[in-house]
Protein backbone atom coordinates (compact mmCIF):
# COMPACT_ATOMS: atom_id res chain seq x y z
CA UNK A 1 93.85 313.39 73.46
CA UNK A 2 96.33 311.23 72.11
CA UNK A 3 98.17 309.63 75.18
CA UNK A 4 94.94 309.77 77.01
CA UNK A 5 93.64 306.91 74.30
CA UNK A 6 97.05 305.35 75.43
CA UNK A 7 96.57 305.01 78.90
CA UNK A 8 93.41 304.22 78.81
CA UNK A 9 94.56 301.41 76.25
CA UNK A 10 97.26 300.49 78.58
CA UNK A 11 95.18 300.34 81.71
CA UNK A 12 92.63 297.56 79.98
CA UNK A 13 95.35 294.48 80.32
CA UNK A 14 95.94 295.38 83.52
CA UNK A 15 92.48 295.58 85.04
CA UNK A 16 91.22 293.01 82.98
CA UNK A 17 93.97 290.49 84.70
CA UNK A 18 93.05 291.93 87.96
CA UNK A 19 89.41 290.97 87.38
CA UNK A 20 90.17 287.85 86.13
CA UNK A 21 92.92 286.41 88.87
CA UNK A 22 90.47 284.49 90.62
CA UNK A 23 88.68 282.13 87.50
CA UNK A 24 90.28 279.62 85.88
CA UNK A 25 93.24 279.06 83.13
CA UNK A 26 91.24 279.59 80.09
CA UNK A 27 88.58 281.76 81.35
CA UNK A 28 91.19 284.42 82.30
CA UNK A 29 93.42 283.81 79.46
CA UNK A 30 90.74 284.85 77.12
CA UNK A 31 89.77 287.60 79.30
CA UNK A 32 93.36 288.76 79.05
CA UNK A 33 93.19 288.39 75.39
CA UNK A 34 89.54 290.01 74.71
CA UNK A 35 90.86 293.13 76.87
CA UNK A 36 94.51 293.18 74.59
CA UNK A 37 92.19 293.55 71.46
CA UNK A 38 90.14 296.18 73.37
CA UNK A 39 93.67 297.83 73.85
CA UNK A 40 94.62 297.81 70.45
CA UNK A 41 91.15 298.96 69.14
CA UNK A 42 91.30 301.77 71.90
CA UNK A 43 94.90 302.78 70.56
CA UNK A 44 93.65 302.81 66.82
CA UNK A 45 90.32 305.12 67.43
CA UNK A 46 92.48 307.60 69.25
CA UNK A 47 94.94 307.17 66.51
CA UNK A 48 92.04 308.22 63.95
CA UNK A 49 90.40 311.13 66.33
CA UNK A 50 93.96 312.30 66.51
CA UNK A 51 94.13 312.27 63.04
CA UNK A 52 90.79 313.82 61.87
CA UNK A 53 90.28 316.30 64.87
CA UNK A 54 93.28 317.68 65.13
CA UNK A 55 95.95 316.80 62.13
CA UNK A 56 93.36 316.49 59.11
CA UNK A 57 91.57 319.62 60.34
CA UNK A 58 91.97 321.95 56.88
């Protein structure tokens, strides 16, 4: 459950840049950024479903 939350958080960047390659400088840069935060927010909630579903579970 865990590292699945990490790909998937990992894999945003990268098909957000891929998306983004053909628009211009600031338009993909915030793309880029917008799917970063995704990542991060992706890596916390399967941080906290790790946590409660599995670790937390007594």
């Amino acid at each position: 459950m865990l590292g699945l939350f990490v790909l998937l958080g990992l894999a945003l960047p990268v098909v957000a840049a891929r998306w983004a390659l053909g628009r211009g400088g600031w338009a993909r840069a915030a793309w880029i950024l917008a799917a970063c935060l995704a990542m991060l927010g992706c890596w916390i909630a399967g941080l906290w479903i790790f946590g409660v579903y599995f670790v937390m579970v007594c």
